[in-house]
C-alpha atoms as a PDB file:
ATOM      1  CA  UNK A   1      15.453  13.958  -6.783  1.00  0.00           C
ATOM      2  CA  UNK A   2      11.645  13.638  -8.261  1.00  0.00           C
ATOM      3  CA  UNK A   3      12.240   9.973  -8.354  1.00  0.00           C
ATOM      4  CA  UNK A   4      13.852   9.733  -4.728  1.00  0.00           C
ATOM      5  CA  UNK A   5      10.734  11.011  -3.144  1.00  0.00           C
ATOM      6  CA  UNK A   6       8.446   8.669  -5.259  1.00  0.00           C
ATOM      7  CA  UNK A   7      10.100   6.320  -4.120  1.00  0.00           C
ATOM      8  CA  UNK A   8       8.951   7.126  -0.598  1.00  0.00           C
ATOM      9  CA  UNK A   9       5.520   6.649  -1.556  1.00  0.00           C
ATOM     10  CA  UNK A  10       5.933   3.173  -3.379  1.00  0.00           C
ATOM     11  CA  UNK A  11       3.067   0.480  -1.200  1.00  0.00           C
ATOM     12  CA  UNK A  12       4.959  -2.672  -2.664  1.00  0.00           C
ATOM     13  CA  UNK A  13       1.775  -4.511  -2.077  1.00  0.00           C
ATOM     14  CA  UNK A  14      -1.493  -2.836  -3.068  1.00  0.00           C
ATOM     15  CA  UNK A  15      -4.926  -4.530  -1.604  1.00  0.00           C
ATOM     16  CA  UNK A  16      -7.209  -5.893  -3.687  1.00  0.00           C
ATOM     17  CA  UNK A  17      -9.721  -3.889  -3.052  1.00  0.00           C
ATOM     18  CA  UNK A  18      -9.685  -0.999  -5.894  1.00  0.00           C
ATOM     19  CA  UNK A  19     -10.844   1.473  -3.964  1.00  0.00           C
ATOM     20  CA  UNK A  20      -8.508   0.545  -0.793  1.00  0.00           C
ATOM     21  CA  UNK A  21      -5.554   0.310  -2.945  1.00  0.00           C
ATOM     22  CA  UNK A  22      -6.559   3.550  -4.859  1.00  0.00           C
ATOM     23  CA  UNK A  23      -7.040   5.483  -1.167  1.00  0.00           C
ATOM     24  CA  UNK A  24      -3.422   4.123   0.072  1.00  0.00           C
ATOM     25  CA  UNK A  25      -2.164   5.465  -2.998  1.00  0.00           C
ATOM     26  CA  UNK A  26      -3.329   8.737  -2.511  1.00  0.00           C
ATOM     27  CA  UNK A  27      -2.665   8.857   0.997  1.00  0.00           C
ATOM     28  CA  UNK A  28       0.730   8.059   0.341  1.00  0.00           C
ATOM     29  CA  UNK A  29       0.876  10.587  -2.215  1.00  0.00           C
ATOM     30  CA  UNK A  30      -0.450  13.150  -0.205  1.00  0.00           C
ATOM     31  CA  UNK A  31       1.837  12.211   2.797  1.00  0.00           C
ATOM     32  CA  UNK A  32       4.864  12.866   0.278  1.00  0.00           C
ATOM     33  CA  UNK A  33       3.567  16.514  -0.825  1.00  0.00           C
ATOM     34  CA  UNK A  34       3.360  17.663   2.264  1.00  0.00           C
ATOM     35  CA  UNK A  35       6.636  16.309   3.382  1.00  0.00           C
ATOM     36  CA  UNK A  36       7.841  18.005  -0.092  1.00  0.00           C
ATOM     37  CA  UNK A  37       6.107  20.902  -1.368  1.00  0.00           C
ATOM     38  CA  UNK A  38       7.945  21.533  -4.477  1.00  0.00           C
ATOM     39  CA  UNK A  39       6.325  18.394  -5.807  1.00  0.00           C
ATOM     40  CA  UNK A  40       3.683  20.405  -6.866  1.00  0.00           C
ATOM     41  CA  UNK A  41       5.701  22.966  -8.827  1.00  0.00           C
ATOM     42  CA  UNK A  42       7.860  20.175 -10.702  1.00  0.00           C
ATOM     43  CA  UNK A  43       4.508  18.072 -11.478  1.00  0.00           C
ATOM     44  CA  UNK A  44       4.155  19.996 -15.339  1.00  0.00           C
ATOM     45  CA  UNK A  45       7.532  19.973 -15.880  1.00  0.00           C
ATOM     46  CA  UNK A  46       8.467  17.041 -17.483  1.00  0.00           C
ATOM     47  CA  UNK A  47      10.519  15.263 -14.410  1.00  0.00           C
ATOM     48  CA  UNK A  48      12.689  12.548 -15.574  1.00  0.00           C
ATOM     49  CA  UNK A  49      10.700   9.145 -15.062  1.00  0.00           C
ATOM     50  CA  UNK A  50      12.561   6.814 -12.857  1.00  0.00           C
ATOM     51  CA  UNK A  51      12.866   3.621 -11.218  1.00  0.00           C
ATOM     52  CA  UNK A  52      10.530   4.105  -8.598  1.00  0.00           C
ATOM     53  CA  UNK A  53       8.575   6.271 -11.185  1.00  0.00           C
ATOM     54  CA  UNK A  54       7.479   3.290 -13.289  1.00  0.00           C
ATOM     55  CA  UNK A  55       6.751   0.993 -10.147  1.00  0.00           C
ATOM     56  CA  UNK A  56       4.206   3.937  -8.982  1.00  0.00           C
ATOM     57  CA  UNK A  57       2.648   3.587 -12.726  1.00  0.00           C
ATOM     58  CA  UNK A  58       2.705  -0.246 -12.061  1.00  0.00           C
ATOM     59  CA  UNK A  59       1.221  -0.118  -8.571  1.00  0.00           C
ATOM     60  CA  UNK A  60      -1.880   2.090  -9.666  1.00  0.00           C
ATOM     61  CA  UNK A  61      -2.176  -0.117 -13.019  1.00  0.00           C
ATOM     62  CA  UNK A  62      -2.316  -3.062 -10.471  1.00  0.00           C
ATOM     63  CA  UNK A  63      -5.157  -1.189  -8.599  1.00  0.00           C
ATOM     64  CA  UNK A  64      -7.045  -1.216 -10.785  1.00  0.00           C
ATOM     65  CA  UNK A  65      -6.141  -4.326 -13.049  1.00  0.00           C
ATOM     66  CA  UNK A  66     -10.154  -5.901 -11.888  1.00  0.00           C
ATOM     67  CA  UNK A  67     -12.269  -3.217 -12.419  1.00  0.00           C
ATOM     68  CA  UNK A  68     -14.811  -3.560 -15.241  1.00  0.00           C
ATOM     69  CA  UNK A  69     -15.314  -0.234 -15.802  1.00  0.00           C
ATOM     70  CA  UNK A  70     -17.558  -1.101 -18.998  1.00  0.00           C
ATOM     71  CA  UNK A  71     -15.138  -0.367 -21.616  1.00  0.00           C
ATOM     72  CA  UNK A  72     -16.444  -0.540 -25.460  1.00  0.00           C
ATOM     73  CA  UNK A  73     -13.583  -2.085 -27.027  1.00  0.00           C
ATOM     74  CA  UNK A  74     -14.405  -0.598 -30.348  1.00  0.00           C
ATOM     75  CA  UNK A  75     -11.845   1.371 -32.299  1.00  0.00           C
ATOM     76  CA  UNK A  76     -13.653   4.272 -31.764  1.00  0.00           C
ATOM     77  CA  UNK A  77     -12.850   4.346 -27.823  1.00  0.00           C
ATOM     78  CA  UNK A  78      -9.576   3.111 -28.627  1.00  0.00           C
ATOM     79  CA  UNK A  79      -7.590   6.470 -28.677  1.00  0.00           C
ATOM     80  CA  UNK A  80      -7.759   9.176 -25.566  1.00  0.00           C
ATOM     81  CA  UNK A  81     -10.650  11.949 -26.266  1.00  0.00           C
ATOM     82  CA  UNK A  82      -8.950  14.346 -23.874  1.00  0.00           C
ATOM     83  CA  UNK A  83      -8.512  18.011 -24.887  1.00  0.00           C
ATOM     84  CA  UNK A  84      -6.466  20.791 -22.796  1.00  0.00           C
ATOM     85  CA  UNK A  85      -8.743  23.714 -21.955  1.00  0.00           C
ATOM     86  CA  UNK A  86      -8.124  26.344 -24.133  1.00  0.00           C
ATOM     87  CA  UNK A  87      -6.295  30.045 -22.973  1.00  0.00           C
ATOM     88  CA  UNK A  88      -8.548  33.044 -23.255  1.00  0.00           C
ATOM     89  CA  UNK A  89      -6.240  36.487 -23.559  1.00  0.00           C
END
């Protein structure tokens, strides 16, 4: 089902412009959540990942395939530095 309704917000052809194609993206994205609501609930947990899945990771790669955003390509920026937030009790 999670795939089915990503599929609804595939572009096939994103602009070249990264910030156009990023803004399409999220506008079709946002047109799908409010069309389907439960989105939202399913997002954390762990949906199957699709067909149309992948092509919406390939479409937002392909946004932003030209941006130099400056990256060091030393080892030490090489792995991800994000943390979860941790739970206070």
């Amino acid at each position: 089902m999670h795939d089915a309704v990503v599929e609804e917000t595939l572009a096939g052809e994103v602009p070249g412009d990264w910030r156009e194609a990023l803004r399409m993206i999220a506008r079709y994205n946002r047109a799908a959540v409010l069309r389907h609501p439960w989105l939202i609930a399913r997002r954390d947990t762990g949906c199957p990942i699709g067909p149309a899945s992948l092509k919406r990771m390939d479409e937002s790669a392909a946004a932003v395939r030209e941006l130099d955003a400056g990256r060091d390509p030393s080892p030490r920026h090489s792995r991800s530095e994000f943390r979860a937030p941790r739970r206070h009790h």
